[in-house]
C-alpha atoms as a PDB file:
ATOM      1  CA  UNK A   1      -9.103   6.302 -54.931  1.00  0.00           C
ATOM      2  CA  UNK A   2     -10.792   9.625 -53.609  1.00  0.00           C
ATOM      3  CA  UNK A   3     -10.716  12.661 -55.377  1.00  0.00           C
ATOM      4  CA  UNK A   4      -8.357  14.219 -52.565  1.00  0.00           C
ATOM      5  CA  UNK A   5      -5.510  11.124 -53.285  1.00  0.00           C
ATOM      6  CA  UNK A   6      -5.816  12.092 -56.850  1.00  0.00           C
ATOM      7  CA  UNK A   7      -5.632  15.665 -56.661  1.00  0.00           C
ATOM      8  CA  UNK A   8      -2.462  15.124 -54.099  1.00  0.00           C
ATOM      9  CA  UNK A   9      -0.860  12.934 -56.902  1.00  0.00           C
ATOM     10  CA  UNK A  10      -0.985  14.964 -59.475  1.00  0.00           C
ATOM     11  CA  UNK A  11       0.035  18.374 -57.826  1.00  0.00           C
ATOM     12  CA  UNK A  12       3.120  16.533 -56.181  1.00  0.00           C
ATOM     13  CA  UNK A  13       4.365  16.290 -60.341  1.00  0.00           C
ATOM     14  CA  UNK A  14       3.014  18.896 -61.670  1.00  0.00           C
ATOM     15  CA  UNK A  15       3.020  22.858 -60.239  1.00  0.00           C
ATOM     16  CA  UNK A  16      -0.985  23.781 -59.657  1.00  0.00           C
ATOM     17  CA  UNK A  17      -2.158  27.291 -59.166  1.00  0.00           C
ATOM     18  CA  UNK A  18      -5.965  25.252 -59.428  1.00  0.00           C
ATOM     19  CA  UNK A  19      -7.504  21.713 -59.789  1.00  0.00           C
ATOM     20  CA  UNK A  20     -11.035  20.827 -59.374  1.00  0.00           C
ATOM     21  CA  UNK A  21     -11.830  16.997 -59.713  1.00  0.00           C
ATOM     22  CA  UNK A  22     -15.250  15.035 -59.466  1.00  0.00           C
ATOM     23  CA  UNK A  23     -15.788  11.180 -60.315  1.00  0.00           C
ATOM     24  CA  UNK A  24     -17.105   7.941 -59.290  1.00  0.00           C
ATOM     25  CA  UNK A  25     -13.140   6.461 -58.114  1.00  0.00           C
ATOM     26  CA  UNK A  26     -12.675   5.264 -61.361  1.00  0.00           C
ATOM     27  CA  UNK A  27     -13.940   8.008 -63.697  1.00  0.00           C
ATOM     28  CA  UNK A  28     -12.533  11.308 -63.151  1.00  0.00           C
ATOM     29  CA  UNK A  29     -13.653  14.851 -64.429  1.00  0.00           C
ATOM     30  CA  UNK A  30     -10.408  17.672 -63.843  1.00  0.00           C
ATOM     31  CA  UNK A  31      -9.913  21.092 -64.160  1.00  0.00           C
ATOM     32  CA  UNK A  32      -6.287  21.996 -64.128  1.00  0.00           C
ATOM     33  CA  UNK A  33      -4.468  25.301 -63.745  1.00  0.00           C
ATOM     34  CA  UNK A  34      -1.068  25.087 -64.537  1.00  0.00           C
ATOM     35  CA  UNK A  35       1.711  28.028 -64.947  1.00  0.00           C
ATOM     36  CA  UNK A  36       3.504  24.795 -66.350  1.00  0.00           C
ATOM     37  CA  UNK A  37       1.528  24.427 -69.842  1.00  0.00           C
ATOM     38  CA  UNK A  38       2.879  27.767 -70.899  1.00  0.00           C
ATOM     39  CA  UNK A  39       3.803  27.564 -74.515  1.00  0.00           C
ATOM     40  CA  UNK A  40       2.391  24.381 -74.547  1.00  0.00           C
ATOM     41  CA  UNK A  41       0.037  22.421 -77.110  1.00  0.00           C
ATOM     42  CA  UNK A  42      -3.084  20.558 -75.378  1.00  0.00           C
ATOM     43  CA  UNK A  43      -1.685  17.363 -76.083  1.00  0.00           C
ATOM     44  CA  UNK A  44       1.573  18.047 -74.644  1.00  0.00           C
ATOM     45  CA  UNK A  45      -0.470  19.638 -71.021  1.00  0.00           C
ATOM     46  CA  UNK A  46      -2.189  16.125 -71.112  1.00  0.00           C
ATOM     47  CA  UNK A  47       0.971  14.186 -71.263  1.00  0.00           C
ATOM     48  CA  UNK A  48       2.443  16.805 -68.221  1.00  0.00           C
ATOM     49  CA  UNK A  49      -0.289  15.196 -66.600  1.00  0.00           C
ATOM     50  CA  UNK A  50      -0.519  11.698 -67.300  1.00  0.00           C
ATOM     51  CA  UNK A  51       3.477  11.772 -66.220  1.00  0.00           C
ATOM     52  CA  UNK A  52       2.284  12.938 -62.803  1.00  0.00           C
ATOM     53  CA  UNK A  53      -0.094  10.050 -62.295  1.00  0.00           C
ATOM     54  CA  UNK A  54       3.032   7.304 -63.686  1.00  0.00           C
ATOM     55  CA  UNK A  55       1.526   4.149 -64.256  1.00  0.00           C
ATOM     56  CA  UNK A  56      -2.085   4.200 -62.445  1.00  0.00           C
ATOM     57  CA  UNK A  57      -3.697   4.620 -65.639  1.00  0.00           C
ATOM     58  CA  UNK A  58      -2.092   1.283 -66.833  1.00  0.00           C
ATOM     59  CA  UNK A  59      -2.481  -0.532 -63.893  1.00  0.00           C
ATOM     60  CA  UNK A  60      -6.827   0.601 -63.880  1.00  0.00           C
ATOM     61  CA  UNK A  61      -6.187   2.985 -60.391  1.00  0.00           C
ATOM     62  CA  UNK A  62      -7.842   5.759 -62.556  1.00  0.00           C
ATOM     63  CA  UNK A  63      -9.734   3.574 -65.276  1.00  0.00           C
ATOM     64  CA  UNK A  64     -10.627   7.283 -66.968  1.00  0.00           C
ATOM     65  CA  UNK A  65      -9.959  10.533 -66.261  1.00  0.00           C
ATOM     66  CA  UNK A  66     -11.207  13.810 -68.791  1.00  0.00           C
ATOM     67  CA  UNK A  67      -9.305  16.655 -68.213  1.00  0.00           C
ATOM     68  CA  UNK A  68      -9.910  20.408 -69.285  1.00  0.00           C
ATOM     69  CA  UNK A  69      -6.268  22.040 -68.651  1.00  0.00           C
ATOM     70  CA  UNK A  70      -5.531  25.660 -69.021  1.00  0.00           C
ATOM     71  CA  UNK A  71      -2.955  28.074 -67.916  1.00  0.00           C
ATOM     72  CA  UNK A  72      -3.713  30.742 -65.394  1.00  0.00           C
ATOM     73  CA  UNK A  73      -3.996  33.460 -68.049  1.00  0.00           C
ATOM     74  CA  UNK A  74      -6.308  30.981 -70.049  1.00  0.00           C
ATOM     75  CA  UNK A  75      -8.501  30.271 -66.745  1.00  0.00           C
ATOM     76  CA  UNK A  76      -8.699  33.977 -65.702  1.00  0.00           C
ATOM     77  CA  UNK A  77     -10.213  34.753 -69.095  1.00  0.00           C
ATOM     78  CA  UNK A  78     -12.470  31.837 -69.354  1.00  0.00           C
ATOM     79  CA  UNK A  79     -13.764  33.295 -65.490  1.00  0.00           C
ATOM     80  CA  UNK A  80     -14.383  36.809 -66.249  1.00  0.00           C
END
């Protein structure tokens, strides 16, 4: 999988103002902006997530993927 198939998945089911991936095809690295994890716990913005990729974690199309999720008001701060 390239890092543009991945980033397609997972902005057709989830809303992304931002997402910045790097990886080997199996290993993945993200950054994710979402105005969806509003109000939401970091657990709960990883599960938004994995729900956007459905089952290619369990079937090994993305063997690993480490994700650093924030909302747009988070990522503005963490950038200025």
């Amino acid at each position: 999988m390239t890092s543009e198939e991945l980033q397609a998945i997972i902005a057709a089911g989830l809303p992304c103002e931002h997402i910045d991936l790097s990886g080997d095809g199996r290993h993945w690295y993200a950054t994710i902006v979402s105005s969806a994890f509003e109000g939401q716990r970091l657990i709960q913005r990883h599960q938004r997530v994995y729900a956007a990729l459905g089952n290619r974690m369990q079937t090994d199309e993305v063997h690993a993927l480490s994700m650093k999720v924030f909302t747009p008001a988070e990522w503005a701060a963490s950038n200025a």
